[in-house]
C-alpha atoms as a PDB file:
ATOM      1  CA  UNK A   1      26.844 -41.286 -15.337  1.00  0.00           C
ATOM      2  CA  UNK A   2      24.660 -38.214 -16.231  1.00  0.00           C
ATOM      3  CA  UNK A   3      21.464 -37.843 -14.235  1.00  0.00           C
ATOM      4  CA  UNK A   4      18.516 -38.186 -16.625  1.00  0.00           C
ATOM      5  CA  UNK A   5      16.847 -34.066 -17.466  1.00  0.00           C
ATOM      6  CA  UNK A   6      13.788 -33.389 -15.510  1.00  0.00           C
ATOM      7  CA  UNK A   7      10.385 -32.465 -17.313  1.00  0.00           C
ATOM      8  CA  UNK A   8       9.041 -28.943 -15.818  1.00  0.00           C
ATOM      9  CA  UNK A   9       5.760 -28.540 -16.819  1.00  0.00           C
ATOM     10  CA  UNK A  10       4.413 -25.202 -18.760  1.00  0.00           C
ATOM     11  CA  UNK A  11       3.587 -22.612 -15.942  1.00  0.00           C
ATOM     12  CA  UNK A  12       0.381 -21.486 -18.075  1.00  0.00           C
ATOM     13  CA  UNK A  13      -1.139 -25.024 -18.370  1.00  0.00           C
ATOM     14  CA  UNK A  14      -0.523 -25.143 -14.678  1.00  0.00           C
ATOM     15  CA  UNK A  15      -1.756 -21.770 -14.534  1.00  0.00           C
ATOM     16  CA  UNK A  16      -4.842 -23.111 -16.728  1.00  0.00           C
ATOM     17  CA  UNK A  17      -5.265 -26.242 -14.416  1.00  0.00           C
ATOM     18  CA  UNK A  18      -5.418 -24.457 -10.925  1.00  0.00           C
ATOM     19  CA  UNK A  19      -7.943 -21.921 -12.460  1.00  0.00           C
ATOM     20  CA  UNK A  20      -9.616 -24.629 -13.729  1.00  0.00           C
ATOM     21  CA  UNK A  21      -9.765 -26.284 -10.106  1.00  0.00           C
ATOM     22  CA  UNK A  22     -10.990 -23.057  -8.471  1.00  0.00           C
ATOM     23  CA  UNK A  23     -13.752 -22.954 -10.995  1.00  0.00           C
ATOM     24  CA  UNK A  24     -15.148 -26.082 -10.364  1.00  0.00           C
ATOM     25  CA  UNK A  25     -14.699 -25.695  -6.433  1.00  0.00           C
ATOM     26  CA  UNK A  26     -16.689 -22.799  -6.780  1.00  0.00           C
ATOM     27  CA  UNK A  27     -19.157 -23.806  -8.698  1.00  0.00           C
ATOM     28  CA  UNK A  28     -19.922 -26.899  -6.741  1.00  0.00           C
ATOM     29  CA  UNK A  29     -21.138 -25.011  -3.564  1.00  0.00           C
ATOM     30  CA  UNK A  30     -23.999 -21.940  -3.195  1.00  0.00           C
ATOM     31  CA  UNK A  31     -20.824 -20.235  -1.142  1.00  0.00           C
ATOM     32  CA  UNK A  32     -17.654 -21.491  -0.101  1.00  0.00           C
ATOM     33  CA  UNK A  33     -16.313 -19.402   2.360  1.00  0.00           C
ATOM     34  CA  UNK A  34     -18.381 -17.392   5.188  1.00  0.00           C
ATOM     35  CA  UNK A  35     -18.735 -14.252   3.394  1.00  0.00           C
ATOM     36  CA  UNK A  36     -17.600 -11.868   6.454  1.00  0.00           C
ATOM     37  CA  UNK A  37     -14.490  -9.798   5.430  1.00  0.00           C
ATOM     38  CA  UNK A  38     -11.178 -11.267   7.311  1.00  0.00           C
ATOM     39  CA  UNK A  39     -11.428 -10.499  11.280  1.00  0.00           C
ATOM     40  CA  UNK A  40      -8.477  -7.679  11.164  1.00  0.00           C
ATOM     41  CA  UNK A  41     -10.042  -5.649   8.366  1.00  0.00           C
ATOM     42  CA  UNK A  42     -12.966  -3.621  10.329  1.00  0.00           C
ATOM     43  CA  UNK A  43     -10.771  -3.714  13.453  1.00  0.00           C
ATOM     44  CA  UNK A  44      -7.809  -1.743  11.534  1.00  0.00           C
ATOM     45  CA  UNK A  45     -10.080   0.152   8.643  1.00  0.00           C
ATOM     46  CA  UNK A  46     -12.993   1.336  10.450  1.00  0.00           C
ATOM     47  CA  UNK A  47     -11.688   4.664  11.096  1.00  0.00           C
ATOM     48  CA  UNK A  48      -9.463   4.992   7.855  1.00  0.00           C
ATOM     49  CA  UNK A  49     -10.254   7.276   4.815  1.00  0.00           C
ATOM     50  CA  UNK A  50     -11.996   5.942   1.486  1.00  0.00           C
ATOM     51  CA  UNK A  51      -9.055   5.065  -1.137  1.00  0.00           C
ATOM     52  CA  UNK A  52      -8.317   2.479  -3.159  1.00  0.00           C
ATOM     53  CA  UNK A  53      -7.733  -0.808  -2.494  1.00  0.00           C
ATOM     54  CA  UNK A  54      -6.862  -4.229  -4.397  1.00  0.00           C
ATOM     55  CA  UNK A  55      -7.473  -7.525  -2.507  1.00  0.00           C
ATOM     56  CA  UNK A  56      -5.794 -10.439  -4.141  1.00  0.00           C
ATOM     57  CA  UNK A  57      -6.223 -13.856  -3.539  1.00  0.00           C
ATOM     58  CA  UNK A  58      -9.974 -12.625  -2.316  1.00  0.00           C
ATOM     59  CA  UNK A  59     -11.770 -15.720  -2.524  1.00  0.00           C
ATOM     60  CA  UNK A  60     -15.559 -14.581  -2.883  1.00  0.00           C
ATOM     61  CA  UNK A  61     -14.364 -11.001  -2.303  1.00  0.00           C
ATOM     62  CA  UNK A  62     -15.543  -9.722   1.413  1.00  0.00           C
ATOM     63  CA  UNK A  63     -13.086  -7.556   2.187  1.00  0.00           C
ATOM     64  CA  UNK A  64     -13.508  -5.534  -0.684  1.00  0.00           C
ATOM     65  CA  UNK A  65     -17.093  -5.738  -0.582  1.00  0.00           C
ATOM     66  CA  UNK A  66     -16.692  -4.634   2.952  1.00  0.00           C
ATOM     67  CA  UNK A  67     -14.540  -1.533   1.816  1.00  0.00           C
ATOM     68  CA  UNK A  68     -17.212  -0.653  -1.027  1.00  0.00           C
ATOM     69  CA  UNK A  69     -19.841  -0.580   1.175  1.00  0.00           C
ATOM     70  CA  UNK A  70     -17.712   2.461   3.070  1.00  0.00           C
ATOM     71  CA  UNK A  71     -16.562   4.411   0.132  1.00  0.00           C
ATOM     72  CA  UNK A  72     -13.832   2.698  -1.270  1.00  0.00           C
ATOM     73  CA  UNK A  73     -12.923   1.733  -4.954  1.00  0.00           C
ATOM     74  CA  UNK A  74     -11.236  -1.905  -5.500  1.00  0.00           C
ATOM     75  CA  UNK A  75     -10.596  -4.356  -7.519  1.00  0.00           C
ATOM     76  CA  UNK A  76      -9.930  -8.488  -7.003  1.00  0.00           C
ATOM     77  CA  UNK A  77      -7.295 -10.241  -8.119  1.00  0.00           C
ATOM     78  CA  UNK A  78      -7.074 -13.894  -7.784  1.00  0.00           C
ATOM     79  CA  UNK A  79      -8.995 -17.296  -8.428  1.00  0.00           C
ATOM     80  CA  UNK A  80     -12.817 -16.322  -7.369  1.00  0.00           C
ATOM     81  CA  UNK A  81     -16.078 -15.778  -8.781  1.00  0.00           C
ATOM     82  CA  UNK A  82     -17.533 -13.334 -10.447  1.00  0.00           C
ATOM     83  CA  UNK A  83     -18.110 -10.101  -8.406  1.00  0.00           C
ATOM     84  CA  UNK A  84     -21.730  -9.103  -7.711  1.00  0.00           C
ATOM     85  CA  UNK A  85     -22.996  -5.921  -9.645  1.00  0.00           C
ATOM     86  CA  UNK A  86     -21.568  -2.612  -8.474  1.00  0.00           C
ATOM     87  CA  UNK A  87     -18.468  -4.277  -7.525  1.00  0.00           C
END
């Protein structure tokens, strides 16, 4: 006896529903996370050069708010707010 097909949902209305979710997370709350960059950045980056840099999954975007306050061009990638201006 054949096994009945499973259903596999459209990746871009999952895509749509877990952007959806992060939307609504974030706009439930002033801030959501503690808005310090990640622990390991300034210990490994202080002393590096200005470059680029892309931080995905960034959340409400420390780190690279952290690098752009020391010379650095980035970008965000992931489910988060808007970035501030200059960002």
């Amino acid at each position: 006896m054949t096994q009945p097909r499973q259903q596999h949902s459209d990746p871009r209305s999952d895509a749509a529903h877990s952007a959806s979710r992060w939307e609504e997370r974030y706009a439930s709350v002033e801030q959501l996370w503690s808005g310090r960059p990640n622990d390991w950045l300034p210990e490994l980056a202080t002393d590096w050069s200005p470059g680029t840099a892309l931080e995905i999954g960034c959340g409400e975007g420390a780190d690279v708010l952290w690098l752009a306050e020391r010379g650095w061009q980035g970008g965000r990638a992931g489910p988060c707010p808007p970035p501030p201006s200059g960002v």
